[in-house]
N, C-alpha and C. Protein backbone atom coordinates (compact mmCIF):
# COMPACT_ATOMS: atom_id res chain seq x y z
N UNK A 1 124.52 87.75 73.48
CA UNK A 1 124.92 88.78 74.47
C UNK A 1 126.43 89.00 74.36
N UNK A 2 126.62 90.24 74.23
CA UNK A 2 128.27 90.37 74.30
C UNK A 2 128.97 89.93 75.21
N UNK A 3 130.41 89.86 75.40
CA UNK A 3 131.46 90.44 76.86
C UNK A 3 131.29 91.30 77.21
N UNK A 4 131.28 91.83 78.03
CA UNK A 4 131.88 92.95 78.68
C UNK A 4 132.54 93.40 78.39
N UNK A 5 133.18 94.78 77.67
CA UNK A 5 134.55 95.32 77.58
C UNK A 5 135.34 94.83 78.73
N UNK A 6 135.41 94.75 79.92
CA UNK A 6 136.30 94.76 81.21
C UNK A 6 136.69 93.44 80.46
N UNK A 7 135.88 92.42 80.51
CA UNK A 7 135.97 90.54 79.85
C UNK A 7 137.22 90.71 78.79
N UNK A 8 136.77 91.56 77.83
CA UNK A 8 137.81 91.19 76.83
C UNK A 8 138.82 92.16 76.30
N UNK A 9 139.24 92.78 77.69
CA UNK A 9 140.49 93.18 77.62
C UNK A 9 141.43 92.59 78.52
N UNK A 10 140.84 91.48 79.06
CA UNK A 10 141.67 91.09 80.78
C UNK A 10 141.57 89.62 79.75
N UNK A 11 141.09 89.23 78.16
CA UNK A 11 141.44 87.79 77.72
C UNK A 11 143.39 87.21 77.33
N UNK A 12 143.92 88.38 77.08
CA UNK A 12 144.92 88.25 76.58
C UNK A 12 146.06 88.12 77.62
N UNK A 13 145.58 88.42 78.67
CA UNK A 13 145.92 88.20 80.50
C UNK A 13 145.47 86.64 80.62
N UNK A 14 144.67 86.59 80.59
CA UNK A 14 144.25 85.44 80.87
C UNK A 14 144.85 84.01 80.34
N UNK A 15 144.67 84.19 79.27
CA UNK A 15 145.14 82.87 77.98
C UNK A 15 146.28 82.61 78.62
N UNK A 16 147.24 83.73 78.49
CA UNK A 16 148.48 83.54 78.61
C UNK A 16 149.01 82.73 79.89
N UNK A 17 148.05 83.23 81.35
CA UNK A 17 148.29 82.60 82.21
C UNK A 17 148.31 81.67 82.45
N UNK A 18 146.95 81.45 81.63
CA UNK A 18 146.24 79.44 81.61
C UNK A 18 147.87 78.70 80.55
N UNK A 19 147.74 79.11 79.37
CA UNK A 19 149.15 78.53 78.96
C UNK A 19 150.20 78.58 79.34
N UNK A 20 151.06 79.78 80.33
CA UNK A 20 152.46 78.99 81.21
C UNK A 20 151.99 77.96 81.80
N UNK A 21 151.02 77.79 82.71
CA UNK A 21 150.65 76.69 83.62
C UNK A 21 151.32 75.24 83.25
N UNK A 22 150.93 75.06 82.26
CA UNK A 22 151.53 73.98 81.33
C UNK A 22 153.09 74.02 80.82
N UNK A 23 153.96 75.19 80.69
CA UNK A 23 155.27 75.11 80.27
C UNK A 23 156.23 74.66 81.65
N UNK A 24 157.20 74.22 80.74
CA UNK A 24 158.48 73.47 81.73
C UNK A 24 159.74 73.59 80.86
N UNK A 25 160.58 72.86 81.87
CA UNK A 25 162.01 73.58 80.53
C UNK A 25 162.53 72.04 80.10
N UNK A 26 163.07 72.17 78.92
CA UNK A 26 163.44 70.84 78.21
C UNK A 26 164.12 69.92 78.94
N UNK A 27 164.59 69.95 80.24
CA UNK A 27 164.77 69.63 81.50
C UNK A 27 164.32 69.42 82.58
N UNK A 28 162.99 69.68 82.35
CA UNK A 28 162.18 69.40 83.68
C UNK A 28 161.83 71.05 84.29
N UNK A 29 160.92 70.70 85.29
CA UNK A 29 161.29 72.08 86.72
C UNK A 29 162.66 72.03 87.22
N UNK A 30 163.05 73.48 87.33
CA UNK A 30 163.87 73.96 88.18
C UNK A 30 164.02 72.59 89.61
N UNK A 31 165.08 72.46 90.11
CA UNK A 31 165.65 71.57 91.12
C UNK A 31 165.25 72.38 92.73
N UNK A 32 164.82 72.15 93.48
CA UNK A 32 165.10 73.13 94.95
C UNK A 32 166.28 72.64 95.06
N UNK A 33 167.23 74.03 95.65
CA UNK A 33 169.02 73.60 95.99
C UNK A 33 168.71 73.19 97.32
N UNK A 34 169.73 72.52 97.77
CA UNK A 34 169.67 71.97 99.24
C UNK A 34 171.01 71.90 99.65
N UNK A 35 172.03 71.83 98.60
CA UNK A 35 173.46 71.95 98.69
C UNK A 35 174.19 73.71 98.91
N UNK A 36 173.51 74.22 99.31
CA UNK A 36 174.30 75.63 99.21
C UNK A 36 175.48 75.78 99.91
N UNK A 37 176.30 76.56 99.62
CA UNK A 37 177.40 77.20 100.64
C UNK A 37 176.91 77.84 101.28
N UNK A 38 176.96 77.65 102.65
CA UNK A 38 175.92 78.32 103.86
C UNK A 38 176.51 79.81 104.25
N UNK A 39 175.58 80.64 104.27
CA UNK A 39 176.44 81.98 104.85
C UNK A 39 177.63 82.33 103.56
N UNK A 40 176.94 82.42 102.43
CA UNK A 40 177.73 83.11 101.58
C UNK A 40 177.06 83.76 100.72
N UNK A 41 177.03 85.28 100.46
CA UNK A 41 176.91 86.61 99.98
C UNK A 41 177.87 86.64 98.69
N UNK A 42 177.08 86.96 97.30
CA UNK A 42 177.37 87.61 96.13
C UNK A 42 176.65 88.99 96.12
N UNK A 43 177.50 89.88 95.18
CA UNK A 43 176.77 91.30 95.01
C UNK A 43 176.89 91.74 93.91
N UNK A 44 176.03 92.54 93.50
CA UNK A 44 176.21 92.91 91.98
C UNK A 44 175.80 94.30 92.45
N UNK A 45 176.71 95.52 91.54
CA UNK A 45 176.81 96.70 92.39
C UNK A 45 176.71 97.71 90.94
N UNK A 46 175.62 97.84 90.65
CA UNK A 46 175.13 98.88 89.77
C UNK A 46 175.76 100.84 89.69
N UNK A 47 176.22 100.72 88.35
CA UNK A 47 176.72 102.03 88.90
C UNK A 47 176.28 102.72 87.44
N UNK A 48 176.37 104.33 87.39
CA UNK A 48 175.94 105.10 86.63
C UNK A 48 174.51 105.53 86.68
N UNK A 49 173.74 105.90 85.49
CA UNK A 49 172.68 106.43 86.02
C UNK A 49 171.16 105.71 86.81
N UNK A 50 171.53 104.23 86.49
CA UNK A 50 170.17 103.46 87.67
C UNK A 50 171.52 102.79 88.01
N UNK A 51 171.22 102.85 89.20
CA UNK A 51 172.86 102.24 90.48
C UNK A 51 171.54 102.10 91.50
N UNK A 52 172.16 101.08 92.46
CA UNK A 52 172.47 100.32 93.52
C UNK A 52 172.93 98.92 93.59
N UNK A 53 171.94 98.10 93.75
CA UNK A 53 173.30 96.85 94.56
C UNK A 53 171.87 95.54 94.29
N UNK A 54 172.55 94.54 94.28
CA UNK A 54 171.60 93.11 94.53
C UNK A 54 172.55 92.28 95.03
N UNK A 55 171.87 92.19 96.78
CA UNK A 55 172.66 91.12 97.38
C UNK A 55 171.56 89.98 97.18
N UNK A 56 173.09 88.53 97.39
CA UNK A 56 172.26 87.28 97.39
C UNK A 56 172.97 86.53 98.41
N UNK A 57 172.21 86.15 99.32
CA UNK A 57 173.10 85.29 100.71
C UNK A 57 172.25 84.03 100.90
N UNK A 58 173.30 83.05 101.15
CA UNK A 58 172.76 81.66 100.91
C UNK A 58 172.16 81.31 102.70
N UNK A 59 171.23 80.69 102.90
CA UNK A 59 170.61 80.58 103.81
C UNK A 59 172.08 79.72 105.41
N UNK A 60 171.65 79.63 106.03
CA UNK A 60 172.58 78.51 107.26
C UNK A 60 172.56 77.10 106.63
N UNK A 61 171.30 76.71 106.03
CA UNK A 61 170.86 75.54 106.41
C UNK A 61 171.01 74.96 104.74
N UNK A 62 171.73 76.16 103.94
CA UNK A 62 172.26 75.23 102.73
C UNK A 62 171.01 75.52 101.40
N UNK A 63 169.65 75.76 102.14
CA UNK A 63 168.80 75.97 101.50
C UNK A 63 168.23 77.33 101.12
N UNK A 64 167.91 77.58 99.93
CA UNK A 64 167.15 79.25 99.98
C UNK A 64 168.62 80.30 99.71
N UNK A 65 168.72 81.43 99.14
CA UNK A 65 169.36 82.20 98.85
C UNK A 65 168.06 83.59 99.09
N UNK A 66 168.83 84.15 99.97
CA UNK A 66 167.94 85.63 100.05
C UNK A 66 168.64 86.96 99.39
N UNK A 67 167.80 87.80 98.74
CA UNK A 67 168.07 88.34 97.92
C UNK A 67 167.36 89.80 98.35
N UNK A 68 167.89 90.91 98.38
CA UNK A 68 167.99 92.55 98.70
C UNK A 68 167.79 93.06 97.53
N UNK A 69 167.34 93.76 96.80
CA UNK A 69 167.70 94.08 95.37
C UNK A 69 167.01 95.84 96.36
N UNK A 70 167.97 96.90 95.37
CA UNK A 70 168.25 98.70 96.00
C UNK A 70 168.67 99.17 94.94
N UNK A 71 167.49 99.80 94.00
CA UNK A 71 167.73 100.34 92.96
C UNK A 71 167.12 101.78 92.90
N UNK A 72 167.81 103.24 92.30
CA UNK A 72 167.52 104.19 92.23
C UNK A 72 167.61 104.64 90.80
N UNK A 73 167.02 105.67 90.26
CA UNK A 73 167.49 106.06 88.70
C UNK A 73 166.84 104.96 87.48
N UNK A 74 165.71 104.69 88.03
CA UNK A 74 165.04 103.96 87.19
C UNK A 74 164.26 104.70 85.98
N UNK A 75 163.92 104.39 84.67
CA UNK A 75 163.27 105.27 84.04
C UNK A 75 161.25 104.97 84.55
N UNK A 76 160.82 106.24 84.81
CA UNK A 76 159.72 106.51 85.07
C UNK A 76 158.83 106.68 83.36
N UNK A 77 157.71 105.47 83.56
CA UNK A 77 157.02 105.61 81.51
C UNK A 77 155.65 105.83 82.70
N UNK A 78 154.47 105.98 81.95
CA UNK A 78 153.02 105.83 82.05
C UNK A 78 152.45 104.64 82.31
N UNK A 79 152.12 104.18 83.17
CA UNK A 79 151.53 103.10 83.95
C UNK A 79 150.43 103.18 84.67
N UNK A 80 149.46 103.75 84.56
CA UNK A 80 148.24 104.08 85.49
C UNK A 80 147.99 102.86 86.53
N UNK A 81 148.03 101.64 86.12
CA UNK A 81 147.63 100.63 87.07
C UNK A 81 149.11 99.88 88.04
N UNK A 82 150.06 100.66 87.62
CA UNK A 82 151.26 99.91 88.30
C UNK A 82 150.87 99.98 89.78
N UNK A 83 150.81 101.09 90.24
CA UNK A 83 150.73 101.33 91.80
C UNK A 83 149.78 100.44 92.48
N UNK A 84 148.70 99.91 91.88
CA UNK A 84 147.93 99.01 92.45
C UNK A 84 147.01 97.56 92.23
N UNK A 85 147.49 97.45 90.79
CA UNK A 85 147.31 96.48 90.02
C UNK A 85 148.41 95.93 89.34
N UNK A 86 149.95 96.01 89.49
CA UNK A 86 151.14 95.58 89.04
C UNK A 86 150.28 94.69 87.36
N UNK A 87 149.69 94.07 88.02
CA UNK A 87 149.38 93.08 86.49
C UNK A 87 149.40 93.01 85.23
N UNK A 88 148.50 94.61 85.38
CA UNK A 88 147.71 95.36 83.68
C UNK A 88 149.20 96.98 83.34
N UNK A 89 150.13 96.71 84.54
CA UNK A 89 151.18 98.02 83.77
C UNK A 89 151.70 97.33 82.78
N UNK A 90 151.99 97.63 81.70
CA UNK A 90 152.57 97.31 80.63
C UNK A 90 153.56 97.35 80.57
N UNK A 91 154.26 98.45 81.16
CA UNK A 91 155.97 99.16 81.00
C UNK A 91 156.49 98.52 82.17
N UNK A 92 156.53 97.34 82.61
CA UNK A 92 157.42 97.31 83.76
C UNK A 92 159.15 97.92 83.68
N UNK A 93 159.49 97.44 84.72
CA UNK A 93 161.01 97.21 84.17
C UNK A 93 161.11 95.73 84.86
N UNK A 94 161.85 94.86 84.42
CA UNK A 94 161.89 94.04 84.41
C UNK A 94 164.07 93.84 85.02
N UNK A 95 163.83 92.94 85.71
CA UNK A 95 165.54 92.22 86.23
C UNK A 95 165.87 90.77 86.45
N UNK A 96 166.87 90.53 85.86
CA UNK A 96 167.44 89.14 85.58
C UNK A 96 168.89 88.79 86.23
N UNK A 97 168.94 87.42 86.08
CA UNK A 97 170.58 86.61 86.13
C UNK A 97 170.44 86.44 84.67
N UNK A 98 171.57 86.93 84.32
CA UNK A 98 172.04 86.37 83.09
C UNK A 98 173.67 85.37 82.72
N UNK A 99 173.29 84.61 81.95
CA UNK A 99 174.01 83.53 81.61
C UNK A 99 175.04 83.57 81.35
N UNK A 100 175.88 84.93 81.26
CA UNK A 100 177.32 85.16 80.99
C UNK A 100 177.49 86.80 81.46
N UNK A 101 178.81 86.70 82.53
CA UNK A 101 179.58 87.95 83.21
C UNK A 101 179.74 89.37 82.35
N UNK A 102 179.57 90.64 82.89
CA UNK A 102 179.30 91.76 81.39
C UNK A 102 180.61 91.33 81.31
N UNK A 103 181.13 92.04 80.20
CA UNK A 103 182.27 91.83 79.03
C UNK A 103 183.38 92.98 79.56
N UNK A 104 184.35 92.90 79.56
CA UNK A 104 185.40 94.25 79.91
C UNK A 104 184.98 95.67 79.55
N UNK A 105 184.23 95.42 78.33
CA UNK A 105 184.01 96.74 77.94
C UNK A 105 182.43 97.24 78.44
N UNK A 106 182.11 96.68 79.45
CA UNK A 106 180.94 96.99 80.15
C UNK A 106 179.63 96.69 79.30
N UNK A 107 179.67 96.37 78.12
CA UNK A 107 178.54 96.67 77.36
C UNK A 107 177.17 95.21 78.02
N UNK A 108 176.05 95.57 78.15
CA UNK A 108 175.25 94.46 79.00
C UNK A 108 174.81 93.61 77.29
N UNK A 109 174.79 93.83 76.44
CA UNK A 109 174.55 92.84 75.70
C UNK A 109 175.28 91.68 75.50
N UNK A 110 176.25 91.74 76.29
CA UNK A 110 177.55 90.44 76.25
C UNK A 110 176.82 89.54 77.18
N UNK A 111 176.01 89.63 77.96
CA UNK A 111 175.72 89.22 79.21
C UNK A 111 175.05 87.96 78.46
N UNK A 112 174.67 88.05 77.34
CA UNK A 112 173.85 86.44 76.83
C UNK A 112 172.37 86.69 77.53
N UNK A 113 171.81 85.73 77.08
CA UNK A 113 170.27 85.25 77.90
C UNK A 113 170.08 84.98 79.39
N UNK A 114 169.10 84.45 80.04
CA UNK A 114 168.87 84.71 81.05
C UNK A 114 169.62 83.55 81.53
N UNK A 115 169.96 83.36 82.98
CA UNK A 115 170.48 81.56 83.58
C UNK A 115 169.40 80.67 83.36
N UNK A 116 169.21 80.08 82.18
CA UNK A 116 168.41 78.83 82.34
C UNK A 116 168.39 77.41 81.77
N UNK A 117 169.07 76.78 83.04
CA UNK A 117 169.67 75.92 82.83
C UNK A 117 169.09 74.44 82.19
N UNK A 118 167.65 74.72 82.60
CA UNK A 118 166.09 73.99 82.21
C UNK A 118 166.57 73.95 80.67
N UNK A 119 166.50 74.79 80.05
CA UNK A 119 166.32 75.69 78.93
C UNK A 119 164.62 75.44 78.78
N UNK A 120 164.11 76.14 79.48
CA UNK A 120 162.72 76.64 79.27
C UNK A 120 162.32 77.77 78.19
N UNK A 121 163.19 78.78 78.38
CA UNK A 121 163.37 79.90 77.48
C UNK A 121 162.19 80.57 77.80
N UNK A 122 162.28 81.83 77.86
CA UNK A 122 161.34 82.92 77.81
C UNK A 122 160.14 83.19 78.32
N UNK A 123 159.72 82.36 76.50
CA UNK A 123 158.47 82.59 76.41
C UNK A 123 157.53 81.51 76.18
N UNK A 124 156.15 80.92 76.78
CA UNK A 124 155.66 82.08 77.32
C UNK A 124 156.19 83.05 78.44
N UNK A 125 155.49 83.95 78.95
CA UNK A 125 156.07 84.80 80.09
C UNK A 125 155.66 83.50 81.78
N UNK A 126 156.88 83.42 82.15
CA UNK A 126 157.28 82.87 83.66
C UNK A 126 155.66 83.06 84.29
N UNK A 127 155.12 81.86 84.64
CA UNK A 127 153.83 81.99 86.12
C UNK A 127 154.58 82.18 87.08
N UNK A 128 154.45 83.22 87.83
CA UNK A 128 154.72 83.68 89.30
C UNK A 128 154.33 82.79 90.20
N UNK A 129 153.01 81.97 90.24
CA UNK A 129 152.57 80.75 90.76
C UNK A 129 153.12 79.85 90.87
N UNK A 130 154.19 79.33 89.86
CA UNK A 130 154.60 78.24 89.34
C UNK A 130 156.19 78.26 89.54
N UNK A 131 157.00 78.72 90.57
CA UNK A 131 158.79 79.30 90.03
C UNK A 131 159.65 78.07 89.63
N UNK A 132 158.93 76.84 89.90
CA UNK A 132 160.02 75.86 89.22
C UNK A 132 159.75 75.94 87.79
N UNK A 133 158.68 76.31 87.30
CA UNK A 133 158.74 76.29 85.94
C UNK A 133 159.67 77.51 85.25
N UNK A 134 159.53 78.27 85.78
CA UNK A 134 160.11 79.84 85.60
C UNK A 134 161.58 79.45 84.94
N UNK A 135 162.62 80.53 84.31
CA UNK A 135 164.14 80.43 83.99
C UNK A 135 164.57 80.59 85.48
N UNK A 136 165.28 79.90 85.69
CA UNK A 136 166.26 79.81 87.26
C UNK A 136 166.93 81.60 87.41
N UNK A 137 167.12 82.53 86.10
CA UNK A 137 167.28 83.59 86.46
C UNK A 137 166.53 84.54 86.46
N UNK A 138 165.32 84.18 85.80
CA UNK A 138 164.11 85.49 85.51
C UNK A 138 163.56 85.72 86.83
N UNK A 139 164.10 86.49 87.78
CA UNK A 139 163.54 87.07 89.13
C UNK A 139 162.86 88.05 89.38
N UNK A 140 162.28 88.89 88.05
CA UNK A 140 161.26 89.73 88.31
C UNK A 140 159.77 89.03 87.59
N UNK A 141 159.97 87.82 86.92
CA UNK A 141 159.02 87.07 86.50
C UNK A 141 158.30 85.61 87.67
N UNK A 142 159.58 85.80 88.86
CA UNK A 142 159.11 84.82 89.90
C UNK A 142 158.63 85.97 90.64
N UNK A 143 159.32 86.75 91.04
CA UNK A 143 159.24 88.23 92.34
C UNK A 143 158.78 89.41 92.27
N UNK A 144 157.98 89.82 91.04
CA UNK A 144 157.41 90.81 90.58
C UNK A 144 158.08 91.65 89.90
N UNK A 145 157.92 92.41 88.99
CA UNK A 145 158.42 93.45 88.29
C UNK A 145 158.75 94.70 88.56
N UNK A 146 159.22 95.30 88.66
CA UNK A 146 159.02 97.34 89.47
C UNK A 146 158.06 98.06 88.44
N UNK A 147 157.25 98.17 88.76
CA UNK A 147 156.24 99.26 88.44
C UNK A 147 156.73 100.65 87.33
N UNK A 148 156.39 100.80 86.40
CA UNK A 148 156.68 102.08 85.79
C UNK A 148 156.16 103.37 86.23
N UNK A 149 155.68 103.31 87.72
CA UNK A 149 156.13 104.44 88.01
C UNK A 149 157.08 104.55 89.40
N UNK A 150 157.79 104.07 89.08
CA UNK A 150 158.99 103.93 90.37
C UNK A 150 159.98 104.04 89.79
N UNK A 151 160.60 105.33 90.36
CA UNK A 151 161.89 105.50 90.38
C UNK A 151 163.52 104.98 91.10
N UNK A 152 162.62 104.44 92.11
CA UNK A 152 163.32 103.30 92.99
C UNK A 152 162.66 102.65 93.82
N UNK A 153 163.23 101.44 94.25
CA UNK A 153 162.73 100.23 94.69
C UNK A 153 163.70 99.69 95.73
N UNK A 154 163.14 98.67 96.45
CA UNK A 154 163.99 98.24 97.83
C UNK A 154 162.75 96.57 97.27
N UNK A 155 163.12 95.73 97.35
CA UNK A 155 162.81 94.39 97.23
C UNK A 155 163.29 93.28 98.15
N UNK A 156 162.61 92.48 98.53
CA UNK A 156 163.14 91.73 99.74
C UNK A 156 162.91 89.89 99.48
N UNK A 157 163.30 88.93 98.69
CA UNK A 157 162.56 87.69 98.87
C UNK A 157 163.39 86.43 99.08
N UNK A 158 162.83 84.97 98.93
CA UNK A 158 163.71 84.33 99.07
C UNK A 158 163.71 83.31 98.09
N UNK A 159 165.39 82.85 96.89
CA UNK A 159 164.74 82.08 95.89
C UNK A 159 165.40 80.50 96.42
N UNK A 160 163.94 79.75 95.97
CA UNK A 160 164.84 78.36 96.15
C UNK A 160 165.44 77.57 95.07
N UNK A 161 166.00 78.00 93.70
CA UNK A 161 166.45 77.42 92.67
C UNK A 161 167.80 78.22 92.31
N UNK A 162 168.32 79.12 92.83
CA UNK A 162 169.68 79.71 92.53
C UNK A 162 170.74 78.84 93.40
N UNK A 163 172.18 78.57 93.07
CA UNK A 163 173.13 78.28 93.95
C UNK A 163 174.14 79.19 94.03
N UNK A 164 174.71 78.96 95.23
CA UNK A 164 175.89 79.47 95.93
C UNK A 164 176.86 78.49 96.02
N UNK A 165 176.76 76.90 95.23
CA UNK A 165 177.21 75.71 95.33
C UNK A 165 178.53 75.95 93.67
N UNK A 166 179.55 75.94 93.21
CA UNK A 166 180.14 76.31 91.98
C UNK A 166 179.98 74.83 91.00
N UNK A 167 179.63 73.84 91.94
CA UNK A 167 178.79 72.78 91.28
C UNK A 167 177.62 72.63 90.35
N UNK A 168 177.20 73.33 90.58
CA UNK A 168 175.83 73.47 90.53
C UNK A 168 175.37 74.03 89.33
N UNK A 169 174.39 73.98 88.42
CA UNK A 169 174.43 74.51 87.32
C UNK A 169 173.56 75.90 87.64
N UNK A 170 172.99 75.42 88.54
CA UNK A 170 172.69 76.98 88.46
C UNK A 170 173.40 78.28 89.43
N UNK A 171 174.40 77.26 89.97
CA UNK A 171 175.37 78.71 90.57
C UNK A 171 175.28 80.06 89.67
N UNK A 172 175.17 81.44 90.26
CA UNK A 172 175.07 82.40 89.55
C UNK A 172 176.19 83.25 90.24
N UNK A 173 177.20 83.01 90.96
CA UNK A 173 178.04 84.06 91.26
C UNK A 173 179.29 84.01 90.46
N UNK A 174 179.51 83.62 89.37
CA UNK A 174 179.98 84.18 88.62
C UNK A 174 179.68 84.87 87.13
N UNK A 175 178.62 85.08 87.40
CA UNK A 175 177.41 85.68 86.45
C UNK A 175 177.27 87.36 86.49
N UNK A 176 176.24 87.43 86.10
CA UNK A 176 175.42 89.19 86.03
C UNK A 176 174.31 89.04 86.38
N UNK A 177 174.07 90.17 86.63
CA UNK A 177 172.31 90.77 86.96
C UNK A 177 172.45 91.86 86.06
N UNK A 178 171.49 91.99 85.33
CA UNK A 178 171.02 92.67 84.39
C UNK A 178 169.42 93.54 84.49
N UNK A 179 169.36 94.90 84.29
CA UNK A 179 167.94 95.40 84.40
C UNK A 179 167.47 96.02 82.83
N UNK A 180 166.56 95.84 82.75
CA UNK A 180 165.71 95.87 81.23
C UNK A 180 164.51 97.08 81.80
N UNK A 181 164.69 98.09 80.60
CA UNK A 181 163.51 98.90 80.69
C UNK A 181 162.45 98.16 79.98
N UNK A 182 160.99 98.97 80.02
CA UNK A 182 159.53 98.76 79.51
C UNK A 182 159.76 98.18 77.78
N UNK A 183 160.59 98.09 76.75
CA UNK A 183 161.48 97.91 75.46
C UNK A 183 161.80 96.71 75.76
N UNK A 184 162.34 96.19 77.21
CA UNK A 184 163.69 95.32 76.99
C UNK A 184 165.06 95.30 76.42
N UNK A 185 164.98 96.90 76.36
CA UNK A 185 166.69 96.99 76.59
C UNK A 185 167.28 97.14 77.57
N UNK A 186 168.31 96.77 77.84
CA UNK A 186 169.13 96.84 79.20
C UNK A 186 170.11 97.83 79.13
N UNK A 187 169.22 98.55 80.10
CA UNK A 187 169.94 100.09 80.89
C UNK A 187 170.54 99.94 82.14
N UNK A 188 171.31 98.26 82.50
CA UNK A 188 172.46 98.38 83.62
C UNK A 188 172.37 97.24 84.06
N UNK A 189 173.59 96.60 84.05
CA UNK A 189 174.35 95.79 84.84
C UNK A 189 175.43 95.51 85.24
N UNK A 190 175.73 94.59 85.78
CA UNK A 190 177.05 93.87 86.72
C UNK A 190 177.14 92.87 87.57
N UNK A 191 178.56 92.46 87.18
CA UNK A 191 179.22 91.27 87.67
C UNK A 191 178.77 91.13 89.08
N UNK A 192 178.25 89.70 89.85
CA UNK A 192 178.21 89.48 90.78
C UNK A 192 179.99 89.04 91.85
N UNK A 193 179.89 89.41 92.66
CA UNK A 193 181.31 88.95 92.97
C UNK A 193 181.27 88.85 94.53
N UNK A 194 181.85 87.90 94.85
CA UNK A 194 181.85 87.24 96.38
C UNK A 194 181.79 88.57 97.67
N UNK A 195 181.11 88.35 98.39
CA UNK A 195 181.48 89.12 99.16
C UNK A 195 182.29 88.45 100.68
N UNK A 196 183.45 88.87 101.17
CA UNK A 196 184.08 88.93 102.59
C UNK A 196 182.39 88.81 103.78
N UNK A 197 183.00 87.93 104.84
CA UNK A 197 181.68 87.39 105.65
C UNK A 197 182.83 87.52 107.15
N UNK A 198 181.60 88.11 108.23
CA UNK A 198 182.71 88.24 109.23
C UNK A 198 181.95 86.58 110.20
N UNK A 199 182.88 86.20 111.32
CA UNK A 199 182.47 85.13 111.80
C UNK A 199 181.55 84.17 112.09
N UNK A 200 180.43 85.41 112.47
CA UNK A 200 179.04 84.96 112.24
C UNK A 200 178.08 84.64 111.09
N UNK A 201 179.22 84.77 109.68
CA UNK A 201 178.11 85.21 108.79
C UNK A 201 177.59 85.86 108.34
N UNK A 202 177.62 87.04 108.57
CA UNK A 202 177.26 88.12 108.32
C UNK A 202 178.37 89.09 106.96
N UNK A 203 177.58 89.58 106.17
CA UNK A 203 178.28 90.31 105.04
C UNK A 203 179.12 91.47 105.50
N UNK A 204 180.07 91.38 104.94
CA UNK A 204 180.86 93.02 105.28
C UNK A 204 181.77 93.81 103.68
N UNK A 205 181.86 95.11 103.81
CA UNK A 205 183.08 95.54 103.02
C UNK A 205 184.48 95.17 103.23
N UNK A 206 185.01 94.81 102.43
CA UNK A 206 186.36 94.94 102.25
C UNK A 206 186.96 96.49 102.49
């Protein structure tokens, strides 16, 4: 008796999943931070044709970094199942921390690989199930991807393996965020950089 067509087009989904299960980084899982700088905000502030902003604010309690990500000017590809099956779109776009600040001359390929301090590397592709196994910067491989058919996005979560600590190996505020079209080329990034906090904690402009 055969598969099912449905069976063996959802195998190459599958395998893959069953095999991250098993990956880790030559370091172990990712650490939960517990040391954070409490009430402190980095931003990375996207400009040109996909612009907006990714804030990251470290929790009160030292733990957790919450993260805003407000992106517009995204490229729109063919995705029939993005809108309701994220899983089977092919073209995501995909967004990262990457391991080195863009370069003066703006270009995002200076930015290096992703933050991972594990050195897990890549591939296979990050279990969403699993985020200590994940690269400490691959945040659309812990937090989902944006859909190829979205032109913009508003994202809301909370990670527990980034720091706000300059100790820390995985501090990322002096880093980049980087966004990758459906290719994996990167069509925009920028420097994260401290943001001013008024008494309570709370983020403000300069």
């Amino acid at each position: 008796m055969h598969a099912p067509a449905t069976l063996l087009a959802l195998l190459p989904f599958l395998s893959t999943a069953v095999f991250a299960q098993n990956i880790t980084g030559q370091l172990g899982d990712a650490k939960i931070i517990t040391n954070n700088v409490p009430n402190t905000t980095y931003r990375a502030v996207l400009t040109g044709k996909v612009s907006g902003s990714l804030n990251a604010t470290s929790q009160d309690a030292g733990k957790a970094v919450s993260f805003t990500l407000e992106v517009k000017g995204l490229p729109v590809g063919a995705g029939p199942f993005s809108a309701f099956f994220p899983l089977f779109d092919l073209n995501p776009t995909k967004y990262h921390i990457h391991e080195k600040p863009v370069p003066s001359d703006g270009n995002c390929t200076g930015t290096g690989a992703h933050l991972d301090p594990y050195i897990r590397t890549q591939t296979p592709a990050c279990d969403y199930s699993r985020p200590a196994t994940c690269e400490v910067g691959d945040l659309s491989g812990k937090y989902g991807a944006i859909g190829s058919n979205y032109s913009s996005v508003v994202k809301i979560f909370n990670d527990l393996y980034v720091a706000t600590n300059p100790a820390d190996n995985s501090f990322f505020g002096n880093l980049s965020f980087v966004i990758h079209d459906a290719s994996s080329a990167r069509i925009a990034c920028a420097n994260f950089t401290k943001v001013a906090t008024t008494g309570d904690g709370d983020a403000c402009d300069d």
